[in-house]
Protein backbone atom coordinates (compact mmCIF):
# COMPACT_ATOMS: atom_id res chain seq x y z
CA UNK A 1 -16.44 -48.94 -100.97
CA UNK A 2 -16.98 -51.65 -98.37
CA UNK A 3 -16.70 -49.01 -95.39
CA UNK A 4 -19.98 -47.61 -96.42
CA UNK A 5 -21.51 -50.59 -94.40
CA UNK A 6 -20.15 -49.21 -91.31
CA UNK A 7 -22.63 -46.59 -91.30
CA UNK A 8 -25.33 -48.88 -90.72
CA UNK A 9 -26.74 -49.21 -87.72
CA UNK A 10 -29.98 -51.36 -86.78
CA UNK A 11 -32.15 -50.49 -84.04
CA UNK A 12 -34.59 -52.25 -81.42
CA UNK A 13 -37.32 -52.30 -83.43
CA UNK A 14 -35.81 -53.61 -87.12
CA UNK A 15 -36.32 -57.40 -88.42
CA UNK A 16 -33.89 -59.10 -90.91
CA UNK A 17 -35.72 -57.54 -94.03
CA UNK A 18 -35.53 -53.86 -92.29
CA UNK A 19 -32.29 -54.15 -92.57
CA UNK A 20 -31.21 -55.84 -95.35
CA UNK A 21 -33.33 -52.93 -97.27
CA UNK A 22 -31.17 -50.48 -95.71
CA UNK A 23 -27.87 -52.30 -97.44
CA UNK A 24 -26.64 -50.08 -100.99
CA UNK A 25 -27.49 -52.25 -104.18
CA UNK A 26 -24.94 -53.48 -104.86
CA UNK A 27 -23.17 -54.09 -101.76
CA UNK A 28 -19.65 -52.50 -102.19
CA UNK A 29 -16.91 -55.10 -101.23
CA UNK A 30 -13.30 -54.42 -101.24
CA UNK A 31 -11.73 -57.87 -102.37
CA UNK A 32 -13.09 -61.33 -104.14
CA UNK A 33 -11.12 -64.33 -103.16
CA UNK A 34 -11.33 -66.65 -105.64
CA UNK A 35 -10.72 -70.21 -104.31
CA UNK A 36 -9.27 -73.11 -107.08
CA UNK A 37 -10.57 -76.53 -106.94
CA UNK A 38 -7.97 -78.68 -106.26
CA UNK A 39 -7.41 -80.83 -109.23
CA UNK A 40 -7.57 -84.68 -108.31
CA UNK A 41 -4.72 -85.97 -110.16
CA UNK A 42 -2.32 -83.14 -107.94
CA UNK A 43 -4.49 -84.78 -105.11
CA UNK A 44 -3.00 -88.21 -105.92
CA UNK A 45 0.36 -87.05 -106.11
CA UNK A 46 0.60 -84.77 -102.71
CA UNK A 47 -0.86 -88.80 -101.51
CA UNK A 48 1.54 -90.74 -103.30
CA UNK A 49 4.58 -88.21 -101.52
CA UNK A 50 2.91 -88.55 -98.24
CA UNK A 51 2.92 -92.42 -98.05
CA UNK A 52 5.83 -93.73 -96.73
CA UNK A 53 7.53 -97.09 -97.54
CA UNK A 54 6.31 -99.83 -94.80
CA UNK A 55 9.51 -100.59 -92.57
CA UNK A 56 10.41 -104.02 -92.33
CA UNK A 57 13.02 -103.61 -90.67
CA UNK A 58 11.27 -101.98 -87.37
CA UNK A 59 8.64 -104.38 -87.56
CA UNK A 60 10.78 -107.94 -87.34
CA UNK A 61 12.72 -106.04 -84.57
CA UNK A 62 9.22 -105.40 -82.87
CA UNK A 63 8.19 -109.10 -83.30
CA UNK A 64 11.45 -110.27 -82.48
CA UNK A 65 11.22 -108.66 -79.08
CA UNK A 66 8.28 -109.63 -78.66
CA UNK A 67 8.78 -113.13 -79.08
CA UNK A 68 11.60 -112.77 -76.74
CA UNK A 69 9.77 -111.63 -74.00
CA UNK A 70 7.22 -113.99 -74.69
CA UNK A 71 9.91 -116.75 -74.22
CA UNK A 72 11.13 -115.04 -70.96
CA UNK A 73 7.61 -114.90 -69.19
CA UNK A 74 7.34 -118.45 -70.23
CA UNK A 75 10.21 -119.48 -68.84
CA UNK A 76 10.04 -117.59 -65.64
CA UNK A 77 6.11 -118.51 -64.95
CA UNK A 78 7.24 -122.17 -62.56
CA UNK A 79 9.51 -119.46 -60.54
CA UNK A 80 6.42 -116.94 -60.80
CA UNK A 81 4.26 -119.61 -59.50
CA UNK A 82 7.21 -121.31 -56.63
CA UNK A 83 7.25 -117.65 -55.29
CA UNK A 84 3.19 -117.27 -55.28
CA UNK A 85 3.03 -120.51 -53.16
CA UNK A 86 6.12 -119.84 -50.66
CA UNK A 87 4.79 -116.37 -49.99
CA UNK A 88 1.18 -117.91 -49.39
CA UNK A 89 2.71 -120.89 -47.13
CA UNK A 90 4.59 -118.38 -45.34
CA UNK A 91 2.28 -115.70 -44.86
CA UNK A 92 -0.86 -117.92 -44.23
CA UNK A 93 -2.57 -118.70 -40.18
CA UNK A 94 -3.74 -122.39 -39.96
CA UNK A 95 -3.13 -122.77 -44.17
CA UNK A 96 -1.23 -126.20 -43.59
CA UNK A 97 -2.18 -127.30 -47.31
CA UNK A 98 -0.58 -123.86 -48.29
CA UNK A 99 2.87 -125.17 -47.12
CA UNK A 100 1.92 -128.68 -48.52
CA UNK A 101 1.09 -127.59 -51.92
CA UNK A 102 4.25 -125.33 -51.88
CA UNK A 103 6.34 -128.13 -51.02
CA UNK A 104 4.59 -130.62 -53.83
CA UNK A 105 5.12 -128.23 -56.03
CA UNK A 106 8.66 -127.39 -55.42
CA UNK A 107 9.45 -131.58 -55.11
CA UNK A 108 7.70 -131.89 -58.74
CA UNK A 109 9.73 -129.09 -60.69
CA UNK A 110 13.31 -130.77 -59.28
CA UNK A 111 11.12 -133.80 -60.58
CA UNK A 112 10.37 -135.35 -57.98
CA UNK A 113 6.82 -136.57 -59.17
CA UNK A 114 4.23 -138.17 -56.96
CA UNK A 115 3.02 -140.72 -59.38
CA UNK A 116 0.76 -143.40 -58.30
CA UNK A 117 2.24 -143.62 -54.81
CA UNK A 118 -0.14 -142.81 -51.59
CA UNK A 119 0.58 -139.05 -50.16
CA UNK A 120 2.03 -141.55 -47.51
CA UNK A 121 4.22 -143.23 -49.78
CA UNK A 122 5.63 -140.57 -51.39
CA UNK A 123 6.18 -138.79 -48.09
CA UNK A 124 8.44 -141.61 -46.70
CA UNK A 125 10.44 -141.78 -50.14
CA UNK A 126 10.83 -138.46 -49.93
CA UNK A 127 12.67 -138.11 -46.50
CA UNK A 128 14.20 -141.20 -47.01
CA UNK A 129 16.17 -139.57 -50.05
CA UNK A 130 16.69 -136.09 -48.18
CA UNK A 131 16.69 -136.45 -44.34
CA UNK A 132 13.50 -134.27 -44.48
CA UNK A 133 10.21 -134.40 -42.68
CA UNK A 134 7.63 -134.16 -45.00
CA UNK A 135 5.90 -137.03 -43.45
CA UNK A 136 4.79 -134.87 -40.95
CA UNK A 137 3.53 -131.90 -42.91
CA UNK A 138 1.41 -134.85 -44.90
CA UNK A 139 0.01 -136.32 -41.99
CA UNK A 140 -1.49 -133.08 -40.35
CA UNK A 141 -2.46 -132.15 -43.90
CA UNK A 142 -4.29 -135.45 -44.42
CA UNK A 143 -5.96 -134.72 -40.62
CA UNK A 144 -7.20 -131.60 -41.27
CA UNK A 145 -8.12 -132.29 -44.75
CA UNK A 146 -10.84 -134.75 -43.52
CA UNK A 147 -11.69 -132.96 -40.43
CA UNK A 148 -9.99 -135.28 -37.92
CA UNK A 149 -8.29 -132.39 -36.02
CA UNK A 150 -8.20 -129.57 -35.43
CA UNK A 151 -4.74 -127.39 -35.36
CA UNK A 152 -4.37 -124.66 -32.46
CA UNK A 153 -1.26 -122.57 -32.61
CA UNK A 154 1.38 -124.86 -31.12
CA UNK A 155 0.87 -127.29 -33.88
CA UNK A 156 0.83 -123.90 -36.36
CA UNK A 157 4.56 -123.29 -35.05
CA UNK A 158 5.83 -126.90 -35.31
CA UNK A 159 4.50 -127.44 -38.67
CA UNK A 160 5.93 -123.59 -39.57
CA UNK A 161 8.90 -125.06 -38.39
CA UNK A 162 8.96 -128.53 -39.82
CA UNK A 163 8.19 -126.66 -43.37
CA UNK A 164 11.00 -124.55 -43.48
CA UNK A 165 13.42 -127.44 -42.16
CA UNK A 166 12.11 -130.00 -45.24
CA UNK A 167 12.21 -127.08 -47.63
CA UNK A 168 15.72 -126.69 -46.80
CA UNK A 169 16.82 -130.18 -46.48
CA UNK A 170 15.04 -130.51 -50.06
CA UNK A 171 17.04 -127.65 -51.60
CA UNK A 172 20.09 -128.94 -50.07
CA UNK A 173 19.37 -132.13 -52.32
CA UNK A 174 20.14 -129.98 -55.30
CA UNK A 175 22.86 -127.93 -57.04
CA UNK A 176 21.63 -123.98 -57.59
CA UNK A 177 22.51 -124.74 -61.31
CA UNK A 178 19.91 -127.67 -61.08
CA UNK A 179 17.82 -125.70 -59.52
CA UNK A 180 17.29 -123.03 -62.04
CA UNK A 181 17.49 -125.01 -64.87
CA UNK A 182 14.55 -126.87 -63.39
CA UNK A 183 12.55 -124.03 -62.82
CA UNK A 184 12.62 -122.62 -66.59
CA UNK A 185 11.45 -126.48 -67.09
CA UNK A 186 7.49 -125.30 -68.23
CA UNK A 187 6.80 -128.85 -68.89
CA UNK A 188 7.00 -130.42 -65.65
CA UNK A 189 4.93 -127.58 -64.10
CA UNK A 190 2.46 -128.06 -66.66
CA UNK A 191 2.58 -132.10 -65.48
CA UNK A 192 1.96 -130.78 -61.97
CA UNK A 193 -1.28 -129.13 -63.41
CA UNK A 194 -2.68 -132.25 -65.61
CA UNK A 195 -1.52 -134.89 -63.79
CA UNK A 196 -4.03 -136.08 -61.37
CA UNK A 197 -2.29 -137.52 -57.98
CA UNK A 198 -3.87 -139.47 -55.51
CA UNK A 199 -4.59 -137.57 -52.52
């Protein structure tokens, strides 16, 4: 029997052949396992059951949300962008073309475009049309732009000032349903981008 192995022991001094001499011929063994090859066609069908059926279904659903969202962030990116340039005219020391730029930008999605007119030009349309006073924002943009002057923080404050008064005289210009529907308008912010205006 098998437990006759137990009563081996090895010492110190014994190699591998030592001690595989001192194993009984034959070695006892108390049980043979006897292992089946799996046969390949059972193979294929265990496969076959595995596989599942692709689902359609769940994978329109997937690409319909998808495209959804898609359509959303699409949508939403002139708002994304309006809200990137308020916060940075807002937020920003000295950054006069900040608030310009936010205020071009805003002007162009109501579409309110530039065109071919002189920053000047447009300027004076502009508060013509809305009581505003962007005339002034473009003029110390314009000074600062070329180096003519410098702005200390007096002129910071009125121009802070001025920007959130034209903003608001601007907005006032349109209805909130106008508003919104212009800013899910992706082609006139992608005018504002490929359009080059004289500056």
């Amino acid at each position: 029997r098998a437990e006759a192995l137990k009563d081996i022991h090895s010492l110190p001094e014994d190699n591998f052949n030592s001690v595989t001499g001192k194993l009984p011929h034959p070695v006892p063994i108390d049980e043979i396992k006897v292992v089946k090859e799996p046969d390949k066609k059972e193979e294929k069908k265990e496969a076959k059951k595995e596989e599942r059926p692709h689902d359609w279904i769940r994978t329109i659903k997937l690409v319909v949300i998808g495209l959804v969202l898609f359509v959303i962030l699409i949508l939403l990116s002139p708002w994304m962008i309006w809200v990137g340039y308020l916060l940075a005219a807002r937020r920003s020391r000295k950054g006069i073309w900040r608030k310009y730029r936010a205020l071009m930008f805003y002007l162009n999605q109501m579409g309110v475009e530039q065109g071919s007119r002189t920053p000047d030009q447009f300027a004076n349309d502009v508060d013509r049309k809305y009581g505003s006073n962007l005339k002034r924002i473009s003029f110390v943009n314009q000074q600062l732009k070329y180096g003519v002057a410098n702005m200390d923080d007096k002129q910071e404050k009125e121009v802070s000032a001025v920007f959130n008064d034209t903003l608001s005289k601007i907005r006032k210009g349109f209805s909130l349903g106008r508003r919104m529907i212009n800013f899910m308008n992706i082609w006139q912010t992608l005018k504002y981008f490929t359009i080059p205006k004289l500056k």
